[in-house]
Protein backbone atom coordinates (compact mmCIF):
# COMPACT_ATOMS: atom_id res chain seq x y z
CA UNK A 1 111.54 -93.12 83.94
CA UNK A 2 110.75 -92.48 80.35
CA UNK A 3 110.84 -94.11 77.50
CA UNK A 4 111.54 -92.59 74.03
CA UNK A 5 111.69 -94.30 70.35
CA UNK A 6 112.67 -92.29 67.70
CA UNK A 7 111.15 -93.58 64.12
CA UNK A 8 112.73 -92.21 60.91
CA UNK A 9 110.86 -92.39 57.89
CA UNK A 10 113.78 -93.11 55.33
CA UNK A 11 110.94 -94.64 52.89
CA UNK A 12 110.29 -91.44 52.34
CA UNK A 13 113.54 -89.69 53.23
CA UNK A 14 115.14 -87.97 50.32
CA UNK A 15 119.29 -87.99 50.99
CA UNK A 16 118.79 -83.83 51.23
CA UNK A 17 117.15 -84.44 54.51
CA UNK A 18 119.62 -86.33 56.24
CA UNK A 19 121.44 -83.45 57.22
CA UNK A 20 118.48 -81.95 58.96
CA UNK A 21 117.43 -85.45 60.15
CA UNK A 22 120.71 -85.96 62.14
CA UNK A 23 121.00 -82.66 63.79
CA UNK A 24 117.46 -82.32 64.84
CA UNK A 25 117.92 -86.18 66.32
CA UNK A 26 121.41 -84.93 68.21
CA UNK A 27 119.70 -82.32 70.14
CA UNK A 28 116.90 -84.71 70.91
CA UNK A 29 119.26 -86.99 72.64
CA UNK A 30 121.17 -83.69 74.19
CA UNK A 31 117.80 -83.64 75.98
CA UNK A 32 117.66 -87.36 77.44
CA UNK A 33 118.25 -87.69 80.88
CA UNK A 34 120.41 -90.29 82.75
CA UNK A 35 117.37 -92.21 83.20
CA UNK A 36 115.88 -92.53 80.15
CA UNK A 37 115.88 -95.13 77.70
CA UNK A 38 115.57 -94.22 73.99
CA UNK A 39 115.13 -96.78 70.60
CA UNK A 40 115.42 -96.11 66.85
CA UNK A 41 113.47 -97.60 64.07
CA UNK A 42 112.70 -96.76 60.60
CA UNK A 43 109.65 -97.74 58.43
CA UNK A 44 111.76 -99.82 55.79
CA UNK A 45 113.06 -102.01 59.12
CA UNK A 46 116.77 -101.85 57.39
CA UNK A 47 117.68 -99.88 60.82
CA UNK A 48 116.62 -100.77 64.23
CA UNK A 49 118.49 -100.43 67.85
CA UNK A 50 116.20 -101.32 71.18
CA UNK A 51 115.91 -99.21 73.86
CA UNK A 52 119.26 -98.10 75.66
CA UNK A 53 121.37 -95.02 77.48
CA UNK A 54 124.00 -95.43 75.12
CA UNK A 55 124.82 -92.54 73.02
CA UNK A 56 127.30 -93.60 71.51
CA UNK A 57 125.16 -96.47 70.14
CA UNK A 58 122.37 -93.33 69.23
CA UNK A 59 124.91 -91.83 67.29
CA UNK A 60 126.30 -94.90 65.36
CA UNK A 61 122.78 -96.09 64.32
CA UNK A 62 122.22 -92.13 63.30
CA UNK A 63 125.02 -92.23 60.48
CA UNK A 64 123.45 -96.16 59.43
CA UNK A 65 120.51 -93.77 58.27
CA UNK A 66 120.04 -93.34 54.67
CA UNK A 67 116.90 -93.37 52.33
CA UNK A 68 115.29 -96.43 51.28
CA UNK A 69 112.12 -95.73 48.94
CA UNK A 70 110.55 -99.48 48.21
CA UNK A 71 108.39 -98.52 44.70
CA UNK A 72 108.31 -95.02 44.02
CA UNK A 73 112.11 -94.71 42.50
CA UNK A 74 111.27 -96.17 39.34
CA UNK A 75 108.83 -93.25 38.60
CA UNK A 76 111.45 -90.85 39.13
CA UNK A 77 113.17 -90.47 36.08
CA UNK A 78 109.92 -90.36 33.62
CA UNK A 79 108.90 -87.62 32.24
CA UNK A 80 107.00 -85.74 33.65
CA UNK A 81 107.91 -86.48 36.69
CA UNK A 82 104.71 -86.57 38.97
CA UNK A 83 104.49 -86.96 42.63
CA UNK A 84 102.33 -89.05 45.09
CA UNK A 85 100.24 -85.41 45.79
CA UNK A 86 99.90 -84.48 42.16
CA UNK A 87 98.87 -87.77 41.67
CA UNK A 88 96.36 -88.17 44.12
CA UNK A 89 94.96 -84.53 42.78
CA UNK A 90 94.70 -86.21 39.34
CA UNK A 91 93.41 -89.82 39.91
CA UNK A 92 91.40 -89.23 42.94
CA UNK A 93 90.52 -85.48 42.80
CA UNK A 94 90.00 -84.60 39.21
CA UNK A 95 91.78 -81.82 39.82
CA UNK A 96 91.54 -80.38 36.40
CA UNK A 97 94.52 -78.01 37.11
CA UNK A 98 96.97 -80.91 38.08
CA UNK A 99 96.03 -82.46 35.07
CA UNK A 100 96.89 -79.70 32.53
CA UNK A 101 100.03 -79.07 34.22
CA UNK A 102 101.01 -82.66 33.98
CA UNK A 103 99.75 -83.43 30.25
CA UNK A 104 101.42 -80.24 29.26
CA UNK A 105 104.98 -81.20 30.72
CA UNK A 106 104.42 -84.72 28.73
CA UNK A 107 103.70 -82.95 25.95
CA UNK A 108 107.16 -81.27 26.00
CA UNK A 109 109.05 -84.51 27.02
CA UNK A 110 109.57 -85.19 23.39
CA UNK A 111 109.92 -88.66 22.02
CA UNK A 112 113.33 -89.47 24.19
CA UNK A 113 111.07 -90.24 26.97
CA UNK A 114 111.33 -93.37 28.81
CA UNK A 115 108.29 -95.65 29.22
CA UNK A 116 108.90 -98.62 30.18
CA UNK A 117 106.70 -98.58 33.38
CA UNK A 118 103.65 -98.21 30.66
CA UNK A 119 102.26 -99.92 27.77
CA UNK A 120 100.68 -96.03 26.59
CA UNK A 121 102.12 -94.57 23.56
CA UNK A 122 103.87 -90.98 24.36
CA UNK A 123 101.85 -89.55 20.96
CA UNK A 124 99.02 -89.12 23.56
CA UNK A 125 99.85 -87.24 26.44
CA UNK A 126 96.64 -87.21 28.54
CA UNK A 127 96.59 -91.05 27.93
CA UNK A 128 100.22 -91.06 29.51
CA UNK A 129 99.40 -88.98 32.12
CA UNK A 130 96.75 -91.29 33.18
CA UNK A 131 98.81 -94.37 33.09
CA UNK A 132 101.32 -92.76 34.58
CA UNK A 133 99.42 -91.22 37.61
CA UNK A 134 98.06 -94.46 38.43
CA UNK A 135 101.47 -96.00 38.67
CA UNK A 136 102.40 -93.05 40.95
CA UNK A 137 99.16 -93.21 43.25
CA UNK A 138 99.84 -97.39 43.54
CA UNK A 139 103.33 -96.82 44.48
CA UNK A 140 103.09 -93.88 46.73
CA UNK A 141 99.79 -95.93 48.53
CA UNK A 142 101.67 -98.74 49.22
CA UNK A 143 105.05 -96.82 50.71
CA UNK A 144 102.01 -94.97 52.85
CA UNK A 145 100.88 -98.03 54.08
CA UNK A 146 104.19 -99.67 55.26
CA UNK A 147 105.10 -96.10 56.87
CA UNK A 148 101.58 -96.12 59.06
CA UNK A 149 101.84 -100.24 59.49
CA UNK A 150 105.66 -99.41 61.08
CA UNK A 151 104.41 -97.00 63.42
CA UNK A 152 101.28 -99.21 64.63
CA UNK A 153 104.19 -102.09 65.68
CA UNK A 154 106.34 -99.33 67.26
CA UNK A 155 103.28 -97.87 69.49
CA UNK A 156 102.92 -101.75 70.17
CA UNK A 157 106.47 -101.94 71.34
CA UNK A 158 106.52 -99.07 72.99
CA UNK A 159 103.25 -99.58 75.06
CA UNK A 160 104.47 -102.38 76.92
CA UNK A 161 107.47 -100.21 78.42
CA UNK A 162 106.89 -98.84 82.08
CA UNK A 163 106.84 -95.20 82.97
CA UNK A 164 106.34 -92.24 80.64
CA UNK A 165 106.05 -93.53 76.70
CA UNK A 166 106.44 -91.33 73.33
CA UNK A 167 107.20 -91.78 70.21
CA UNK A 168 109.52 -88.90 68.07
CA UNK A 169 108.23 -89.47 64.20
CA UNK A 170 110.88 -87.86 62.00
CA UNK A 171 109.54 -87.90 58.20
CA UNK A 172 109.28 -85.60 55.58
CA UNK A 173 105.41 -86.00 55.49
CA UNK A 174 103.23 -88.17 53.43
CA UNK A 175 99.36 -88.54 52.67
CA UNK A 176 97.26 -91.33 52.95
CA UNK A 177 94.38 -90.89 50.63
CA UNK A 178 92.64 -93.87 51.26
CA UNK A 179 94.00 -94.93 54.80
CA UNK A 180 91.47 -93.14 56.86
CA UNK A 181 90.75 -96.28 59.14
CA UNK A 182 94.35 -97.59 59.76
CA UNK A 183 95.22 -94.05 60.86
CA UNK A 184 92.13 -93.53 63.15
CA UNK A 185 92.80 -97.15 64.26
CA UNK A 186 96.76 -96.08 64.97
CA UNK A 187 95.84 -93.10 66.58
CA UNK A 188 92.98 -95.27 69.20
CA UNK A 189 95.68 -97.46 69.95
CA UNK A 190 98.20 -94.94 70.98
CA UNK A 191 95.71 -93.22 73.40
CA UNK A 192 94.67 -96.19 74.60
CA UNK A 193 98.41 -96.68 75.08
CA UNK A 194 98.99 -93.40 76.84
CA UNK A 195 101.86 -93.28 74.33
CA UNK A 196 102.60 -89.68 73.19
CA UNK A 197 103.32 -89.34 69.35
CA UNK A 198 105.23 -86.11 68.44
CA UNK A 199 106.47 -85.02 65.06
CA UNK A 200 109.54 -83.75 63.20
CA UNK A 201 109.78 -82.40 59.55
CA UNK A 202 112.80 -83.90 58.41
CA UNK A 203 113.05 -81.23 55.94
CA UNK A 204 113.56 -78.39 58.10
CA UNK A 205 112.07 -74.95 57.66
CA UNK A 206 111.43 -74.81 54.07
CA UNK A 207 109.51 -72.86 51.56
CA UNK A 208 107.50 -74.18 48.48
CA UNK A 209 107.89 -71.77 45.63
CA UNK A 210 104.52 -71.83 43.12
């Protein structure tokens, strides 16, 4: 009678979030009925078990989960360390503040730095910064991209399943600055589809600290 795939996003999955991934995705299978059917995915494709009533199967693909960024790791050990956000704010925004913050936190790297991901000397920091962010914002686009192309095939798979359809999204979050169409397309498809696509933050209830 229904149909339920449940698609992790362990591209951007950090191994913190595992924790809250699997318990949140044990009471969602606590609520399956006899009759339903339910699939996992993920958007690197390293995990993947078809529709079934087996929970045992559920629960073995579950503990398979783990994170699997494609790009982005190599940015996170340079200094500063700059996410796909602050990024974004910097390359695409001009956010002035984002930019003082970061050049000011490459300024205090020292020269111990690693930079092998960019051919900018570390004796200018704004120039770093740049280089750097652009790196980030590549990186960060293209993990984006496979997340929302992984989601279009699962809607696809999905769709041609009888009776009641949704889709159970579990990610951490992500932006796609520049992805505007494939998202509107994603979401025409899915109504078209009369699939249902619901949401869980895989980090839990959380607070950001300024």
């Amino acid at each position: 009678e229904r149909f339920v795939a449940y698609l992790f996003d362990d591209v951007h999955l950090e191994f913190g979030d595992l924790a809250h991934v699997r318990e949140a995705a044990e009471r969602h299978f606590a609520t399956l009925k006899a009759t339903d059917r339910a699939a996992i995915f993920t958007t690197s494709g390293q995990t993947a078990l078809d529709f079934t009533d087996d929970r045992a199967k559920l629960h073995e693909a579950l503990l398979r989960l783990k994170p699997s960024p494609i790009n982005s790791r190599s940015f996170q050990d340079m200094c500063p360390e700059i996410s796909y956000y602050q990024a974004d704010l910097i390359v695409n925004k001009r956010d002035n503040e984002a930019t003082q913050v970061a050049i000011l936190e490459a300024s205090e790297c020292g020269p111990n730095a690693p930079s092998a991901h960019t051919s900018v000397p570390l004796g200018d920091p704004a120039a770093f910064v740049s280089s750097l962010s652009a790196g980030v914002l590549s990186a960060g686009e293209h993990e984006s991209r496979v997340s929302l192309l992984t989601l279009k095939e699962v809607v696809h798979v999905v769709s041609r399943m009888p009776g009641q359809r949704s889709i159970v999204v579990v990610s951490p979050g992500f932006i796609t600055p520049d992805l505007n169409y494939e998202l509107t397309d994603l979401i025409d498809r899915a109504l078209r589809s009369q699939v249902v696509i619901n949401s869980l933050d895989a980090r839990g209830l959380y607070v950001i600290l300024p």
